[in-house]
Protein backbone atom coordinates (compact mmCIF):
# COMPACT_ATOMS: atom_id res chain seq x y z
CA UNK A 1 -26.87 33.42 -8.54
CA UNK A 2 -25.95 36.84 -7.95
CA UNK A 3 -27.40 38.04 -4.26
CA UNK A 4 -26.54 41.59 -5.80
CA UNK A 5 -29.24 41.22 -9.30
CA UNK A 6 -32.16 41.34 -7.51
CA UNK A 7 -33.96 43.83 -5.17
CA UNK A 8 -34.85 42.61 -1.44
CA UNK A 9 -38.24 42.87 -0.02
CA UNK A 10 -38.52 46.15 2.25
CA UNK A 11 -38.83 44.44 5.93
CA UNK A 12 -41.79 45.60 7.72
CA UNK A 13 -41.26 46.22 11.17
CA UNK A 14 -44.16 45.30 13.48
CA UNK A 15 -42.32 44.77 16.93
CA UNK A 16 -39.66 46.06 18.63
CA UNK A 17 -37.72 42.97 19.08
CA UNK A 18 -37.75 42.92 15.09
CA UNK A 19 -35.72 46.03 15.03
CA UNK A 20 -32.84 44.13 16.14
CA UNK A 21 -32.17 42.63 12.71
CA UNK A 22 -30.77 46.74 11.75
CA UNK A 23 -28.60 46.22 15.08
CA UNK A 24 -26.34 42.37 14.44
CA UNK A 25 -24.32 43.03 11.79
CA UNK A 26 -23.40 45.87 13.05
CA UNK A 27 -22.44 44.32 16.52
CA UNK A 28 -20.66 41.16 15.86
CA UNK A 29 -20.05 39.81 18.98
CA UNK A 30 -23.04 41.34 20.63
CA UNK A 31 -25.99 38.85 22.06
CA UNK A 32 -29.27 39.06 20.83
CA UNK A 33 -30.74 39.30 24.15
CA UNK A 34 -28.35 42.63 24.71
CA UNK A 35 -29.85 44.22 22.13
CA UNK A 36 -33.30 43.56 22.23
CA UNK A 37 -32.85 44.83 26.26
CA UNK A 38 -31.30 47.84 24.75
CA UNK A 39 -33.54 48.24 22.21
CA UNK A 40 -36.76 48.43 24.79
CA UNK A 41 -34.76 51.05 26.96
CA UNK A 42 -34.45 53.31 24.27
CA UNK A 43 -37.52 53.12 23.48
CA UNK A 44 -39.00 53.81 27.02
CA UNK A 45 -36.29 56.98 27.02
CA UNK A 46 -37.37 58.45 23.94
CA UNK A 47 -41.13 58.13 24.46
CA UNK A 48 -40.10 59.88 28.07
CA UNK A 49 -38.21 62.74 26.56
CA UNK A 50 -40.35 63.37 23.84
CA UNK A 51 -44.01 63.11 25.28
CA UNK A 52 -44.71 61.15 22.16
CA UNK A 53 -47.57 58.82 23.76
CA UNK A 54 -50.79 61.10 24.25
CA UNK A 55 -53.63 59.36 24.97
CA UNK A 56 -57.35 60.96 25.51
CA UNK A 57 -59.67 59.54 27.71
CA UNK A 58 -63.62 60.28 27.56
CA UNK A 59 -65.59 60.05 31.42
CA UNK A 60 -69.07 60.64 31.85
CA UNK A 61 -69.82 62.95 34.86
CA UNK A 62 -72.43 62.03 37.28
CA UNK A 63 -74.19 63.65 39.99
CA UNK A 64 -72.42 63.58 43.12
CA UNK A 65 -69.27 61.43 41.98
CA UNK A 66 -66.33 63.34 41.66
CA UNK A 67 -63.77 60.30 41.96
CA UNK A 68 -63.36 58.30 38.82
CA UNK A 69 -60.90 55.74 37.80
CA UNK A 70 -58.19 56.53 35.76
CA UNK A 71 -55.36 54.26 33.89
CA UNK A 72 -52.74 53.95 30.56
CA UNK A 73 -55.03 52.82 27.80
CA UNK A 74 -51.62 51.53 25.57
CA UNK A 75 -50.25 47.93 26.50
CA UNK A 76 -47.73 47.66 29.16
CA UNK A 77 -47.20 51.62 29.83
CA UNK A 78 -48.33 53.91 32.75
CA UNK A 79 -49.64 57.23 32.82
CA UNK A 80 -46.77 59.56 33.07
CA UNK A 81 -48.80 63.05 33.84
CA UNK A 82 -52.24 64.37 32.78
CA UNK A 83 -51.71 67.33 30.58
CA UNK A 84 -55.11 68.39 29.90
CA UNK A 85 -58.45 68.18 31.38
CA UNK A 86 -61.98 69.55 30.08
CA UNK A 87 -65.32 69.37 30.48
CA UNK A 88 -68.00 69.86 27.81
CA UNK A 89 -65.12 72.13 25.74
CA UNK A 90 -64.18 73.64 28.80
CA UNK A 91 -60.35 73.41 29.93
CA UNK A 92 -60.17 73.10 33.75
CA UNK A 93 -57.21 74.61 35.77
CA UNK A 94 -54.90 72.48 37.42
CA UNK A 95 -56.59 73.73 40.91
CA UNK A 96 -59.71 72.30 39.84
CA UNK A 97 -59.27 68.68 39.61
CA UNK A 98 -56.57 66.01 41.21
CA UNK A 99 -54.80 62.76 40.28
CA UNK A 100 -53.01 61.13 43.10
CA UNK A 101 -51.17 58.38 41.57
CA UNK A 102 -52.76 58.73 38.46
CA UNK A 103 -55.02 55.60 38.79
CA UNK A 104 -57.95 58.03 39.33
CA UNK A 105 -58.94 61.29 38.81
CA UNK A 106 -60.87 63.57 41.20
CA UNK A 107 -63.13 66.76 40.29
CA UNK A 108 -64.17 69.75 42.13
CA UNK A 109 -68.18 69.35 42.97
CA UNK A 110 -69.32 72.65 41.38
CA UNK A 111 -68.06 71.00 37.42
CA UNK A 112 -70.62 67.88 38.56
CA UNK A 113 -73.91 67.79 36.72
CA UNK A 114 -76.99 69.10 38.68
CA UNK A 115 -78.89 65.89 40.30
CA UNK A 116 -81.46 64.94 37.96
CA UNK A 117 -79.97 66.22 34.95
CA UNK A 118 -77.68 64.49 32.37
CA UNK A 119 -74.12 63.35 32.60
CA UNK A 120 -71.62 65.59 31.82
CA UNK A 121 -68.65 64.32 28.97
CA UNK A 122 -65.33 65.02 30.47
CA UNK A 123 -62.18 64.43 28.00
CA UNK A 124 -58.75 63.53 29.59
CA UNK A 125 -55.60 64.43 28.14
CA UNK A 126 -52.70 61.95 29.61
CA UNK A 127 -48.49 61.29 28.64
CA UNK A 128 -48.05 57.65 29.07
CA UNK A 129 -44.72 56.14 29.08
CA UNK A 130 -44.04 52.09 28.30
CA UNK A 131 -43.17 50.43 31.73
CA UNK A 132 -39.14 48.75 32.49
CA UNK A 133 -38.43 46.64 29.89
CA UNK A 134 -41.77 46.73 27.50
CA UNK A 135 -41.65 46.05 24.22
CA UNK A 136 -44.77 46.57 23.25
CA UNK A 137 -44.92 49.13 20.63
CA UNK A 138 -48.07 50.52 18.30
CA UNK A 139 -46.68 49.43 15.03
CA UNK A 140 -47.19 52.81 13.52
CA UNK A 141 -44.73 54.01 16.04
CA UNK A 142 -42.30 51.67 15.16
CA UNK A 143 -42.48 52.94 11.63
CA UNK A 144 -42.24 56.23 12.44
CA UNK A 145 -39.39 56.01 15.05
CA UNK A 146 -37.70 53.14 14.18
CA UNK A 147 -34.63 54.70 12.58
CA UNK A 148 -34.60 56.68 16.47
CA UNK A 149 -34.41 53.50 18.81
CA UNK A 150 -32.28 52.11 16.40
CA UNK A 151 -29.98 54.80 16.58
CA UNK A 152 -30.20 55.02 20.25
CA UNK A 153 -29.39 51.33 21.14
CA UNK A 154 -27.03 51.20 18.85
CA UNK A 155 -25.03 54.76 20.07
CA UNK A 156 -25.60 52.45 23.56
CA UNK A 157 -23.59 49.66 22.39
CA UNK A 158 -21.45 50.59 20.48
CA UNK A 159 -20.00 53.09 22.57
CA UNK A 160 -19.02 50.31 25.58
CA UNK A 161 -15.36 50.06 25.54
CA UNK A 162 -13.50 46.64 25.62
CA UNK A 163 -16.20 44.77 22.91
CA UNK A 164 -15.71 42.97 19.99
CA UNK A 165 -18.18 45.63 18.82
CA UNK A 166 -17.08 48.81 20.16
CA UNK A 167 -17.04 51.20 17.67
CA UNK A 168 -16.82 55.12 19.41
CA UNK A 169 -16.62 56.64 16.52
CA UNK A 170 -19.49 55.41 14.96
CA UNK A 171 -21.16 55.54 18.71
CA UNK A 172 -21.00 59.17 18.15
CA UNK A 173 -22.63 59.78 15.19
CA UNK A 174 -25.87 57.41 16.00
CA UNK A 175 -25.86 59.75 19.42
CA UNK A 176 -25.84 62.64 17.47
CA UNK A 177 -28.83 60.90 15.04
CA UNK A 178 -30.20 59.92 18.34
CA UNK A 179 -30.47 63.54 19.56
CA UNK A 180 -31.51 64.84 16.75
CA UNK A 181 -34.74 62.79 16.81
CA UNK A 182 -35.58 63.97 19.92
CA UNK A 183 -35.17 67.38 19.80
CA UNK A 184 -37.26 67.44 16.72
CA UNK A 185 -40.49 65.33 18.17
CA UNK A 186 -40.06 67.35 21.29
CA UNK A 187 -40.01 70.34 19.40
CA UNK A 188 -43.23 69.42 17.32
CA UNK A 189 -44.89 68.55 20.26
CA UNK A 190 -44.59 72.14 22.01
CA UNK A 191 -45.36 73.94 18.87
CA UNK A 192 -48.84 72.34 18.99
CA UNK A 193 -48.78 71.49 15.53
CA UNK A 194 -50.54 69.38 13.35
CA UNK A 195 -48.83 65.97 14.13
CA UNK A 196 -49.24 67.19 18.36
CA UNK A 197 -53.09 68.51 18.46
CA UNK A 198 -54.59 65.17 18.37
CA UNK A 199 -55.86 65.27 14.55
CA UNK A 200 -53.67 62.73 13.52
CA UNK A 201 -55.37 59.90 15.49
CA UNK A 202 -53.17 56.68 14.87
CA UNK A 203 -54.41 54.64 17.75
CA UNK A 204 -57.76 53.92 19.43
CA UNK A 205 -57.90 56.47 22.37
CA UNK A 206 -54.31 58.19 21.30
CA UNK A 207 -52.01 59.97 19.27
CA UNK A 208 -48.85 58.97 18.26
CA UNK A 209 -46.85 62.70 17.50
């Protein structure tokens, strides 16, 4: 039978460590632990250069508590900074509210609801980034960026010298693919537009940009 008559099945990609299939026969030579490593450190770059995890989180305000806990709501990442923080629609300024270590959240008394009256909602806007070596990945980020990480680990690899898979000039042009990726999800996310405002929710509690 001819491998070449027939159409292959178009791989869905639901984990990281899957991605490594684009990667080996492109790397002879190359372990699969190497690249799965590499893999899951491109992927913690690019979410950190891109602020590409945004997560919201929702805390009701109560009389006379102004500490509240605060943590990453995606699998095996940390919060990375808060970006936003309001209260009832209102956007607080950064002198109004602190986040030492970013496991909690504290709030200047006069935003706290009057005793006796209801809670107040207060909606927190956070970057989270996945923690050393993580490769846990929302799937819909995987197929949205998986042409970047690939890219990126294999620009990585490829570009050590003395392998049986060193390849520099090829190393450059994944870089270059690389870059490009970034600078365009960095650049939607400052522009504020559609894909960066939160209106494309793809995960419970966050947006993937």
């Amino acid at each position: 039978m001819n491998v070449f008559e027939s159409e292959w099945e178009s791989p869905e990609y639901e984990t990281l460590a899957a991605l490594a299939g684009e990667l080996v026969f492109r790397l002879p030579g190359c372990t699969d632990v190497m690249i799965r490593k590499t893999i899951a450190s491109v992927y913690r770059d690019f979410c950190k250069r891109t602020c590409v995890l945004r997560t919201v989180q929702r805390i009701e305000l109560e009389h006379s508590t102004r500490h509240y806990p605060l943590g990453a709501t995606l699998r095996d990442c940390v919060i990375e900074a808060v970006t936003a923080v309001e209260i009832e629609g209102r956007r607080l300024e950064s002198t109004d509210y602190a986040c030492p270590g970013f496991d909690c959240i504290s709030v200047s008394p006069r935003f706290l609801p009057p005793e006796g009256e209801n809670t107040l909602g207060m909606r927190v806007t956070c970057l989270e980034v996945p923690t050393i070596g993580s490769e846990s990945a929302p799937k819909l980020f995987i197929q949205r960026y998986g042409d970047a990480l690939v890219n990126g680990a294999y620009w990585q690899l490829a570009s050590m010298t003395g392998r049986a898979w060193s390849d520099p000039v090829q190393a450059v042009m994944a870089s270059r693919a690389y870059e490009n990726a970034l600078t365009e999800t960095r650049s939607r996310y400052y522009a504020g537009g559609s894909l960066s405002s939160g209106k494309l929710n793809f995960m419970k509690k966050g947006t993937i940009l």
